[in-house]
N, C-alpha and C. Protein backbone atom coordinates (compact mmCIF):
# COMPACT_ATOMS: atom_id res chain seq x y z
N UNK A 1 0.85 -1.18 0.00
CA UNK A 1 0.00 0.00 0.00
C UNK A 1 0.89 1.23 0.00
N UNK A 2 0.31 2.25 -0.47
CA UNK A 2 1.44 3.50 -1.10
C UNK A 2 1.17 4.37 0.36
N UNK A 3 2.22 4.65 0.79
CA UNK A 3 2.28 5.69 2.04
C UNK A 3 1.78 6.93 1.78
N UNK A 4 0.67 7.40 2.46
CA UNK A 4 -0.36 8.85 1.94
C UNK A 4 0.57 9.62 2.87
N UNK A 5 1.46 9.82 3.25
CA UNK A 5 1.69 11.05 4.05
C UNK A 5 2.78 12.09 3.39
N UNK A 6 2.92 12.85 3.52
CA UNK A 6 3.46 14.43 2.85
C UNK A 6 4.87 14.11 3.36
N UNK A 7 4.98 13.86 4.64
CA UNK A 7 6.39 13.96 5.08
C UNK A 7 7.10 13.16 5.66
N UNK A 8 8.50 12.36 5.83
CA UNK A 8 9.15 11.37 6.15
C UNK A 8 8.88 11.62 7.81
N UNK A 9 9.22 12.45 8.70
CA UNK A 9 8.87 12.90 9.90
C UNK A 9 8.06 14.23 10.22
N UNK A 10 7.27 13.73 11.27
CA UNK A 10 6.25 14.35 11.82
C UNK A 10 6.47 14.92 13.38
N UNK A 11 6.57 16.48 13.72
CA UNK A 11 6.64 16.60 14.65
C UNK A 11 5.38 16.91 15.24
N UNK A 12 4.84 16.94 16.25
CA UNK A 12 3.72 17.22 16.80
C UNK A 12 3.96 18.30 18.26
N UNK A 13 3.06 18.62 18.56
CA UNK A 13 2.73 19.69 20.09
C UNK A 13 1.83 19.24 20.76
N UNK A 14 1.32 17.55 20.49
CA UNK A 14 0.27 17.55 21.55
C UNK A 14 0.07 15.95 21.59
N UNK A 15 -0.33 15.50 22.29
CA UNK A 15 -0.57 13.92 22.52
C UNK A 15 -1.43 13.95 21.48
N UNK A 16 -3.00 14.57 20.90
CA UNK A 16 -3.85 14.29 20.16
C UNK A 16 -3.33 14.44 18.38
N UNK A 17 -2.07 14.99 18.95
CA UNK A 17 -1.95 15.24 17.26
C UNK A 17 -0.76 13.96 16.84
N UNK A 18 -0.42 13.51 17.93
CA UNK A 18 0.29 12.27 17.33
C UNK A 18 -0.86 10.99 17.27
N UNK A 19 -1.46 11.03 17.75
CA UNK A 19 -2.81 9.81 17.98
C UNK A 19 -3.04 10.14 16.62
N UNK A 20 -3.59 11.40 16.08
CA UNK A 20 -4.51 11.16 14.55
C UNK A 20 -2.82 10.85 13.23
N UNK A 21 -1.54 11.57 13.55
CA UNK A 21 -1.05 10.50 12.75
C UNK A 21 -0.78 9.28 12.74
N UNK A 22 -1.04 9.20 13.89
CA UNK A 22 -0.93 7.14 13.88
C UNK A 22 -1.98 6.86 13.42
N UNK A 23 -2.87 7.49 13.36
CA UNK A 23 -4.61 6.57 12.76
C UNK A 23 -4.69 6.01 11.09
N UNK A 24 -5.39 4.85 11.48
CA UNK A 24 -5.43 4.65 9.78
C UNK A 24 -6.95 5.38 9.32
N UNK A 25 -6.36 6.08 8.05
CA UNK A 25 -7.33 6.81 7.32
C UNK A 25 -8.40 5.72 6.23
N UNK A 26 -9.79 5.96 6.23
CA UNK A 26 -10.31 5.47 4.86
C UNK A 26 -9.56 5.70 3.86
N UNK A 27 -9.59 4.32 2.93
CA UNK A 27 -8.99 4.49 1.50
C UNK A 27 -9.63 5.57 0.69
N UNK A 28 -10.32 6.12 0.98
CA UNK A 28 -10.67 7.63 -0.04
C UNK A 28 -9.98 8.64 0.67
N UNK A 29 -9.43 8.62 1.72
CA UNK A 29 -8.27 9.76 1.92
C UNK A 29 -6.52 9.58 1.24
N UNK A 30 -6.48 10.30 0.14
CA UNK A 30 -5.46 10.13 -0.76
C UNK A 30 -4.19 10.72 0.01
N UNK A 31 -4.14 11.74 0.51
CA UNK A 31 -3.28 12.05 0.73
C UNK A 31 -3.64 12.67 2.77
N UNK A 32 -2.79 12.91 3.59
CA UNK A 32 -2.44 13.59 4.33
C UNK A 32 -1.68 14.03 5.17
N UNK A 33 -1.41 15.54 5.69
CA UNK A 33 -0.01 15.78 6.62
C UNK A 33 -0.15 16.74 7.36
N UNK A 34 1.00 16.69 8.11
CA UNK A 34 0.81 17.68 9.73
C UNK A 34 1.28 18.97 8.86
N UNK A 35 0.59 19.98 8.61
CA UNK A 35 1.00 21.33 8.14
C UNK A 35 1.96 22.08 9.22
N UNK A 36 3.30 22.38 8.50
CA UNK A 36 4.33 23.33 9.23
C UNK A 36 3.06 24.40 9.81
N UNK A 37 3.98 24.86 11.19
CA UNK A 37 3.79 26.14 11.54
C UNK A 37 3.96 27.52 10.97
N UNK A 38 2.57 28.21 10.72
CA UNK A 38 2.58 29.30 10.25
C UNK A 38 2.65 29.00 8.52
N UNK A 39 2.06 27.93 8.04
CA UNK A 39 2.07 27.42 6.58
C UNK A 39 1.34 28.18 5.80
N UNK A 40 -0.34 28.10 6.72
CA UNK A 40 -1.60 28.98 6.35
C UNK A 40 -1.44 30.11 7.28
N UNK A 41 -1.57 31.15 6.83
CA UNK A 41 -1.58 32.25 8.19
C UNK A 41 -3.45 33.05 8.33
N UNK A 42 -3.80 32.61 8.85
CA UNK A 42 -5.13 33.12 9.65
C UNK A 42 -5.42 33.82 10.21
N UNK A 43 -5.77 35.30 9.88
CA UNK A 43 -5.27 36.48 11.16
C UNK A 43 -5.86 36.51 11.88
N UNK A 44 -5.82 37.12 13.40
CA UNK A 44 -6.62 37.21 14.49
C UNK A 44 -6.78 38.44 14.42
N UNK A 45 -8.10 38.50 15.39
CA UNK A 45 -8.17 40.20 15.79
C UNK A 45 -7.71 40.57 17.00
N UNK A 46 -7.00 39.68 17.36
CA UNK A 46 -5.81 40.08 18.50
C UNK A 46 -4.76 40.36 18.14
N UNK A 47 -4.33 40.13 16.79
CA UNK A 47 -2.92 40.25 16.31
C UNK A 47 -2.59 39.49 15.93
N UNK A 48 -1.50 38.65 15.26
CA UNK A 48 -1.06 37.58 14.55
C UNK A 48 -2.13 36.74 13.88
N UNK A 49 -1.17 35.42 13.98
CA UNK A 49 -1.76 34.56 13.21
C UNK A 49 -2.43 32.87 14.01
N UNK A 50 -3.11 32.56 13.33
CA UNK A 50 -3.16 31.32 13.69
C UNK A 50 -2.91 30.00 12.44
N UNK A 51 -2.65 29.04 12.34
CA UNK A 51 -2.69 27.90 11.54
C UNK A 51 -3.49 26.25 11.50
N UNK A 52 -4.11 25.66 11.16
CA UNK A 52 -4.54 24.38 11.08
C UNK A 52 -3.63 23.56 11.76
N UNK A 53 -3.75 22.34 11.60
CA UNK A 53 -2.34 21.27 12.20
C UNK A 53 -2.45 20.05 11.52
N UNK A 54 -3.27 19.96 10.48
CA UNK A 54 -3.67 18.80 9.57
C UNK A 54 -4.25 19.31 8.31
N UNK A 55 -4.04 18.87 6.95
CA UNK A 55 -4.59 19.04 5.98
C UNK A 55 -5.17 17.28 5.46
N UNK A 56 -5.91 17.02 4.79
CA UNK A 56 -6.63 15.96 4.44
C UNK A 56 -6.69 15.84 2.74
N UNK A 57 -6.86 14.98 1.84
CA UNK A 57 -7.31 15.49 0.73
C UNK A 57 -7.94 14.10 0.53
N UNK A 58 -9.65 13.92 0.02
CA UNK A 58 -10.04 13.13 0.04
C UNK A 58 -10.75 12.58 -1.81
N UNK A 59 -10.76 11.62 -1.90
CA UNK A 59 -10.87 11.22 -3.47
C UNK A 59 -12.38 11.11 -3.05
N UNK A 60 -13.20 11.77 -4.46
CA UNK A 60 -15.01 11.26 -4.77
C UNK A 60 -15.22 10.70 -5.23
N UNK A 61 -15.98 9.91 -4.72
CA UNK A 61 -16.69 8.35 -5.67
C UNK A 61 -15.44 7.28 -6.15
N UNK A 62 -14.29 7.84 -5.11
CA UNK A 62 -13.31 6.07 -5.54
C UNK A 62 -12.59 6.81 -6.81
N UNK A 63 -12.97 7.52 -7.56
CA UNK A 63 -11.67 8.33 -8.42
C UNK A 63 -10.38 7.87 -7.87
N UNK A 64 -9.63 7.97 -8.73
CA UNK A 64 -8.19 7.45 -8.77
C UNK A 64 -7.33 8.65 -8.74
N UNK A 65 -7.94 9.53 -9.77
CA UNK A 65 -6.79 10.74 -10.31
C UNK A 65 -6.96 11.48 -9.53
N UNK A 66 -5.54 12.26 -9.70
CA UNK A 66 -5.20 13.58 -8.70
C UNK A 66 -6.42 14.60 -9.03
N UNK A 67 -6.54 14.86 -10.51
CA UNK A 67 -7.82 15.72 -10.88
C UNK A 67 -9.05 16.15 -10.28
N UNK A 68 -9.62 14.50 -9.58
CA UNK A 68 -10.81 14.45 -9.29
C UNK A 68 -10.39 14.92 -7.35
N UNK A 69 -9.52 15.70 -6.95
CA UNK A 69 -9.83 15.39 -5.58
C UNK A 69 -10.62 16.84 -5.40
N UNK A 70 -11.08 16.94 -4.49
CA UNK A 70 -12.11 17.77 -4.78
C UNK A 70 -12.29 18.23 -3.47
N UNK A 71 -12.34 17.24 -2.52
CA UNK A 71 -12.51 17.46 -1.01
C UNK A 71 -11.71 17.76 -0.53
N UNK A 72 -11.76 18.59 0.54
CA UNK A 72 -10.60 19.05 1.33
C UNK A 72 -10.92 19.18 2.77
N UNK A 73 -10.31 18.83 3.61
CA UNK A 73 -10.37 18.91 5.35
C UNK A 73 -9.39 19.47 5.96
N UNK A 74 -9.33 20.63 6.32
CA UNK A 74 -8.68 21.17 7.35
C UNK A 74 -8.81 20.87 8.95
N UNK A 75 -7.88 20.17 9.51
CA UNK A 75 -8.14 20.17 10.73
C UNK A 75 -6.87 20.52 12.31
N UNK A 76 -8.00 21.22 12.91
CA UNK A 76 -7.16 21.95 14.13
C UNK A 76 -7.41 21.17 15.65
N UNK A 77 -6.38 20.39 15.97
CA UNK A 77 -6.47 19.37 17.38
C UNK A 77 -6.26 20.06 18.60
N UNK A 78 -7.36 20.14 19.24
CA UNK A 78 -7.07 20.72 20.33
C UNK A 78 -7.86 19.74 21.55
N UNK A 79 -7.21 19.86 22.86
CA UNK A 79 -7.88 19.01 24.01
C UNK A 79 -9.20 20.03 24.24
N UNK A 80 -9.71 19.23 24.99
CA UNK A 80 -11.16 19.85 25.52
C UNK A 80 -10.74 20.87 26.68
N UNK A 81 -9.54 21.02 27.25
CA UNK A 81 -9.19 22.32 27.94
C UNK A 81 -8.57 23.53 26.90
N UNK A 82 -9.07 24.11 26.84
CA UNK A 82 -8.57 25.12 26.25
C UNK A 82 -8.39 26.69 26.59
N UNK A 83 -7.15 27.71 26.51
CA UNK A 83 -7.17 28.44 27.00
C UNK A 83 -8.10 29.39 26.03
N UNK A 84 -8.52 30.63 26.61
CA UNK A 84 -9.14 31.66 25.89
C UNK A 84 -8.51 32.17 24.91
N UNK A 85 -6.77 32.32 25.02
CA UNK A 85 -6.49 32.35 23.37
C UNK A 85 -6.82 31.29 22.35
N UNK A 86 -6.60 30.55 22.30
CA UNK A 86 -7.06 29.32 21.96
C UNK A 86 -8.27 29.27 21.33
N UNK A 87 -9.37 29.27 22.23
CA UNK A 87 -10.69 29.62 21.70
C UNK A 87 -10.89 30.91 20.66
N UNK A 88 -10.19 31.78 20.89
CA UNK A 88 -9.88 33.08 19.72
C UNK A 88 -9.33 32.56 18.00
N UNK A 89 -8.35 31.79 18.24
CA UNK A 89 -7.88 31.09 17.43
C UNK A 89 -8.94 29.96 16.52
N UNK A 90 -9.65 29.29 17.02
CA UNK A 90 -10.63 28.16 16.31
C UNK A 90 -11.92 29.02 16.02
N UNK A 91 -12.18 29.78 16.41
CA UNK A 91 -13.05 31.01 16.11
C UNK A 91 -13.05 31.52 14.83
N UNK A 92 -11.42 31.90 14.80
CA UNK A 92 -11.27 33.17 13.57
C UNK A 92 -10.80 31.67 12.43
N UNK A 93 -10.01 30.38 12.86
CA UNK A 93 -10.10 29.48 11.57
C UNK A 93 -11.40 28.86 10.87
N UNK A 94 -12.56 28.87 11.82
CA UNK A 94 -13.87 28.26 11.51
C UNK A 94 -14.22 29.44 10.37
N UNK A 95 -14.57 30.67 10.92
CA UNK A 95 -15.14 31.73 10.05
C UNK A 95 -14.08 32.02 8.68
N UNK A 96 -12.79 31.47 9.06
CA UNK A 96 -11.94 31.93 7.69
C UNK A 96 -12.45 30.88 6.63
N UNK A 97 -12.21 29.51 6.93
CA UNK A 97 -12.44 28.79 5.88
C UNK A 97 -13.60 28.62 5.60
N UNK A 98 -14.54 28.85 6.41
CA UNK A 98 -15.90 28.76 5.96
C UNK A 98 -16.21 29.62 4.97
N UNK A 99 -15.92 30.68 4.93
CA UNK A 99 -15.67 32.05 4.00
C UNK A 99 -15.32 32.06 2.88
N UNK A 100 -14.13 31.13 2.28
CA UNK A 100 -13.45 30.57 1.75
C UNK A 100 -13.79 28.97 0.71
N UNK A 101 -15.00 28.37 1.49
CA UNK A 101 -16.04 27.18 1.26
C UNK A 101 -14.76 26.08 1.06
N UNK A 102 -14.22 25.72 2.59
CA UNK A 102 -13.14 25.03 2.30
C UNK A 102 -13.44 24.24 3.85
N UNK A 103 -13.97 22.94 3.91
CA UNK A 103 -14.91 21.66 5.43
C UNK A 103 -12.73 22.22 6.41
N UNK A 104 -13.82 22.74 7.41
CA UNK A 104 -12.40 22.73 8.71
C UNK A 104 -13.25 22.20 9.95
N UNK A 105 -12.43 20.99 10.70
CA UNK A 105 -12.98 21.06 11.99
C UNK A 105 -12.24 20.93 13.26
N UNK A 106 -12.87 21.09 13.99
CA UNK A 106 -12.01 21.29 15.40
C UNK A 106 -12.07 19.67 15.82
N UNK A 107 -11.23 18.86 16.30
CA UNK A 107 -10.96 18.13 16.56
C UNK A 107 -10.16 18.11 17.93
N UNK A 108 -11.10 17.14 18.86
CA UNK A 108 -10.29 16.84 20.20
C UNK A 108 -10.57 15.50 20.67
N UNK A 109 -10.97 14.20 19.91
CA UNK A 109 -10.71 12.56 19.92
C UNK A 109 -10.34 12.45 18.64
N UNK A 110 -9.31 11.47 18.42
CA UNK A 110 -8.92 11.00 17.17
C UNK A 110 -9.86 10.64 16.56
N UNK A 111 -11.24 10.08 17.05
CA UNK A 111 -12.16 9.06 16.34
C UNK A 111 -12.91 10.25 15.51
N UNK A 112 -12.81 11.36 15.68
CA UNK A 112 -13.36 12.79 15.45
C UNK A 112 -12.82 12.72 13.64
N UNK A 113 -11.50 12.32 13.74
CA UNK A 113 -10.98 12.70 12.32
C UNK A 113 -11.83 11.60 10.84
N UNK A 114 -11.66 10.51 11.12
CA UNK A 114 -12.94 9.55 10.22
C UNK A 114 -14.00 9.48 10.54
N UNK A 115 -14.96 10.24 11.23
CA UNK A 115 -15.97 10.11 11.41
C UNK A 115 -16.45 11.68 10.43
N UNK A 116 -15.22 12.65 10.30
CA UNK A 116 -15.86 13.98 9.81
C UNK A 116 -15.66 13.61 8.13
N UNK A 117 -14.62 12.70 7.87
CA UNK A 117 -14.22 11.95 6.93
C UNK A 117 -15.31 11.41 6.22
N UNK A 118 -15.94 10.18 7.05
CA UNK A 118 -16.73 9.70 6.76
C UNK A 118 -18.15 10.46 6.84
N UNK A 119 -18.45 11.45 6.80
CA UNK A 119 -19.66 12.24 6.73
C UNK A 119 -19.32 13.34 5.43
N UNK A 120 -18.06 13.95 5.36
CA UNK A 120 -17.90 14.10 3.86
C UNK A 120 -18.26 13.40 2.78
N UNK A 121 -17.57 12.26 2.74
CA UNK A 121 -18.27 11.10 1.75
C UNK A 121 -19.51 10.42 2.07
N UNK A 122 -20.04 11.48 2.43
CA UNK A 122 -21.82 10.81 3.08
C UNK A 122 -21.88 9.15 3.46
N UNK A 123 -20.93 9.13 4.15
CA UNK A 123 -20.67 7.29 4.53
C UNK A 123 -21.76 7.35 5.91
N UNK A 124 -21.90 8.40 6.50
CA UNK A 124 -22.47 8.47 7.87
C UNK A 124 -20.95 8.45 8.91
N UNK A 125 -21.06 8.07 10.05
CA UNK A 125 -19.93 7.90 11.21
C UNK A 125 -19.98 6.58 11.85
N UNK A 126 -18.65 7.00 12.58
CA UNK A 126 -18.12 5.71 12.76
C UNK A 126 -18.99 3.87 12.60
């Protein structure tokens, strides 16, 4: 089976973000990887920036070709504690990409990542 991931090593910042690269993805997820810091820049209205921590790219209807990918998942891992910057941050990425008509979700269980997967490809969840 052909290795879907972007990069030979993966660093992470959080227990949840190494859990979803260890996860195995549905075979309609063609490709995915931990996006460098500051890759996408997202501005806040506090100042700076914020970024995603996962990009996804998912094949429709079993398509093969790069052409047909069409879907896209942005996703930002965060635990269920979160500080108030933090919450500023998933705020201003929800309203950016939504803006943009580009599926982002907040993610805080790994099982979170194929289940949003699997509701893209109208499979239903887990």
């Amino acid at each position: 089976m052909p290795v879907k991931y972007f990069w030979g090593e993966i660093y992470v910042d959080s227990v949840i973000e190494g859990d979803i690269v260890k996860t195995k993805t549905p075979e309609q997820v063609f490709v995915f990887g931990k996006l460098p810091r500051r890759s996408i820049r997202v501005p806040l209205y506090t100042g700076g920036t914020t970024s995603p921590d996962f990009v996804f790219a998912v094949k429709n209807n079993g398509d093969t070709v790069a052409g047909s990918l069409n879907l896209y998942l942005l996703v930002e891992a965060k635990s269920d504690d979160k500080r108030t910057s933090e919450m500023a941050a998933l705020a201003a990425q929800k309203h950016f990409f939504a803006s943009i008509g580009v599926q982002w979700k907040e993610i805080t269980d790994v099982r979170d990542v194929n289940d949003k997967i699997n509701e893209m490809l109208g499979n239903g969840s887990r």
